[in-house]
N, C-alpha and C. Protein backbone atom coordinates (compact mmCIF):
# COMPACT_ATOMS: atom_id res chain seq x y z
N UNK A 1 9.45 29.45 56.58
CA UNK A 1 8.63 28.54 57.37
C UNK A 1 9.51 27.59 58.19
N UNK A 2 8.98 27.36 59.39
CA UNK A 2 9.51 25.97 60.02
C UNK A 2 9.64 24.61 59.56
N UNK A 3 10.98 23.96 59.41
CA UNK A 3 10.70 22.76 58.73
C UNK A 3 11.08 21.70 60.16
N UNK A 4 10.39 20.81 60.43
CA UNK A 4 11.13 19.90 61.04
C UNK A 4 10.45 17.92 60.45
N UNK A 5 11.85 17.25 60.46
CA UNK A 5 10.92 15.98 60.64
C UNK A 5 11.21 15.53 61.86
N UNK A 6 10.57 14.51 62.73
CA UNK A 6 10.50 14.20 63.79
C UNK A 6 9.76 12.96 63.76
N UNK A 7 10.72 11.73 64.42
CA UNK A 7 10.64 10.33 64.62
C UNK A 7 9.88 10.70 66.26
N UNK A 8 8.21 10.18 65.93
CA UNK A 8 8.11 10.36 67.19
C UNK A 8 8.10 8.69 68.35
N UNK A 9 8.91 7.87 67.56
CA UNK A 9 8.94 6.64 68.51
C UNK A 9 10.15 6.56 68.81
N UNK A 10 10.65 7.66 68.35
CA UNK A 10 12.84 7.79 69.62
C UNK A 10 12.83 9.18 69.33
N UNK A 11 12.30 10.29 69.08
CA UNK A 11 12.13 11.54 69.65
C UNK A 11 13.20 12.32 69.03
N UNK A 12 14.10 11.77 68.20
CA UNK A 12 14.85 12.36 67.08
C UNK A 12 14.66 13.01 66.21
N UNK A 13 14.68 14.50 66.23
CA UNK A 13 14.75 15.20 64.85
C UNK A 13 15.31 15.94 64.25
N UNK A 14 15.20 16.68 63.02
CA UNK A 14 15.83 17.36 61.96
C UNK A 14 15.23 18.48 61.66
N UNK A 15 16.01 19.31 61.63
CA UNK A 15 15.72 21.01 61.23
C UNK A 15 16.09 20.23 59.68
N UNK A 16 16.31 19.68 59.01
CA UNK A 16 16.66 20.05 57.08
C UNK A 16 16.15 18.72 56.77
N UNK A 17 14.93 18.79 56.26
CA UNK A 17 13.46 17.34 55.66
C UNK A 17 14.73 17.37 54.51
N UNK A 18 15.51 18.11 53.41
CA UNK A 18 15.95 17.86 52.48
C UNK A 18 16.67 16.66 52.76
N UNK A 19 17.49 16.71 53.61
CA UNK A 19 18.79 15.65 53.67
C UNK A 19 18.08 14.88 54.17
N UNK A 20 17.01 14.41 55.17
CA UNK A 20 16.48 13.29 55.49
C UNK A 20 15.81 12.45 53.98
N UNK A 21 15.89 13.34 53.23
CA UNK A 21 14.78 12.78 52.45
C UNK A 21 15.91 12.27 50.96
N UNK A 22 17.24 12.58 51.12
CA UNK A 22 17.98 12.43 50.72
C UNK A 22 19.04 11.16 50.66
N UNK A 23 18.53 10.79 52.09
CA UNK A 23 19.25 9.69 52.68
C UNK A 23 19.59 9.57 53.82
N UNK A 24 19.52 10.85 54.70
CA UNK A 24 20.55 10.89 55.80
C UNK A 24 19.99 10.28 57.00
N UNK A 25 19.75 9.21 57.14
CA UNK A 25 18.84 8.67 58.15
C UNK A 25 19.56 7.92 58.90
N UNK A 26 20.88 8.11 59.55
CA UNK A 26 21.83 7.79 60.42
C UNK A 26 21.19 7.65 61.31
N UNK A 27 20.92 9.45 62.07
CA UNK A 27 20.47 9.65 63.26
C UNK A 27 19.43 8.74 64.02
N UNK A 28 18.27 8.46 62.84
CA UNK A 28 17.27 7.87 63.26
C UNK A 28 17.41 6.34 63.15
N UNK A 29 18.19 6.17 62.24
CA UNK A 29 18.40 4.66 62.76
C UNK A 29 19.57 3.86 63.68
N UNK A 30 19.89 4.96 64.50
CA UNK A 30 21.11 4.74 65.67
C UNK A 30 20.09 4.62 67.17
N UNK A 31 18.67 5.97 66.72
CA UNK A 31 18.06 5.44 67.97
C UNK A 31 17.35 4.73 67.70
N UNK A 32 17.29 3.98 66.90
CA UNK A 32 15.80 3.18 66.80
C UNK A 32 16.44 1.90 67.10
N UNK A 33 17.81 1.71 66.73
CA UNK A 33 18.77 0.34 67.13
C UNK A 33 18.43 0.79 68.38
N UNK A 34 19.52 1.94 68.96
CA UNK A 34 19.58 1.52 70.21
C UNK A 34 18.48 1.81 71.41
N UNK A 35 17.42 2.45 70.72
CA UNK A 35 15.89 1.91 71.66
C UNK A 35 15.85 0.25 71.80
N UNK A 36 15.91 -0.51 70.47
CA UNK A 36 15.40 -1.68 70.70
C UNK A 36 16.71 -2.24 71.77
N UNK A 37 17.82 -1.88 71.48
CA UNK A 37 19.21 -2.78 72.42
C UNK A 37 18.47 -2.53 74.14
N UNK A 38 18.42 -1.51 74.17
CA UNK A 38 18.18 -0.91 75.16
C UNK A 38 16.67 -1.18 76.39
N UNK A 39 15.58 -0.84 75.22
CA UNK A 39 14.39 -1.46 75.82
C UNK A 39 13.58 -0.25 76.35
N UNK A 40 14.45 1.12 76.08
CA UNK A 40 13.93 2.20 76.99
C UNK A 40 12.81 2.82 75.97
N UNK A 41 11.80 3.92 76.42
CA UNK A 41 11.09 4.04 75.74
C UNK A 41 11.09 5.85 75.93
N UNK A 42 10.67 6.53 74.97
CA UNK A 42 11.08 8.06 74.87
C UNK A 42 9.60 8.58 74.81
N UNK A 43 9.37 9.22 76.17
CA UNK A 43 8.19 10.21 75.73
C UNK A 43 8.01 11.23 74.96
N UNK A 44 7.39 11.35 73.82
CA UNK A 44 7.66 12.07 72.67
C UNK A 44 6.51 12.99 72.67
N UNK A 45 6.68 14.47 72.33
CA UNK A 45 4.81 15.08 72.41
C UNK A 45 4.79 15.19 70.85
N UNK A 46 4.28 15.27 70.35
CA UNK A 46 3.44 15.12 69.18
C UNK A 46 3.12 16.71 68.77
N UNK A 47 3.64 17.75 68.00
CA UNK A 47 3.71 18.84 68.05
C UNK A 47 3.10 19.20 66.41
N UNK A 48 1.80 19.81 66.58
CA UNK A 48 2.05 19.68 64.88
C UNK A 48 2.22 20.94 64.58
């Protein structure tokens, strides 16, 4: 099956829910800093 998680308010995601769920939440909290530094906003589609 397809796994993905997906931050849909900075459009960041992960093919492996294991390691997110593990801890690995770098990615998503590098854009979510640098959305707010920034101010920009990411059109994200919503895919279920």
């Amino acid at each position: 099956p397809y796994q993905l998680v997906k931050d849909l308010r900075t459009g960041v995601t992960s093919t492996s829910p294991s390691d997110v769920l593990d801890g690995d939440l770098d990615p998503f909290m590098a854009a979510a800093l640098s959305q707010r530094v920034t101010g920009e906003t990411v059109e994200v589609e919503d895919v279920d």
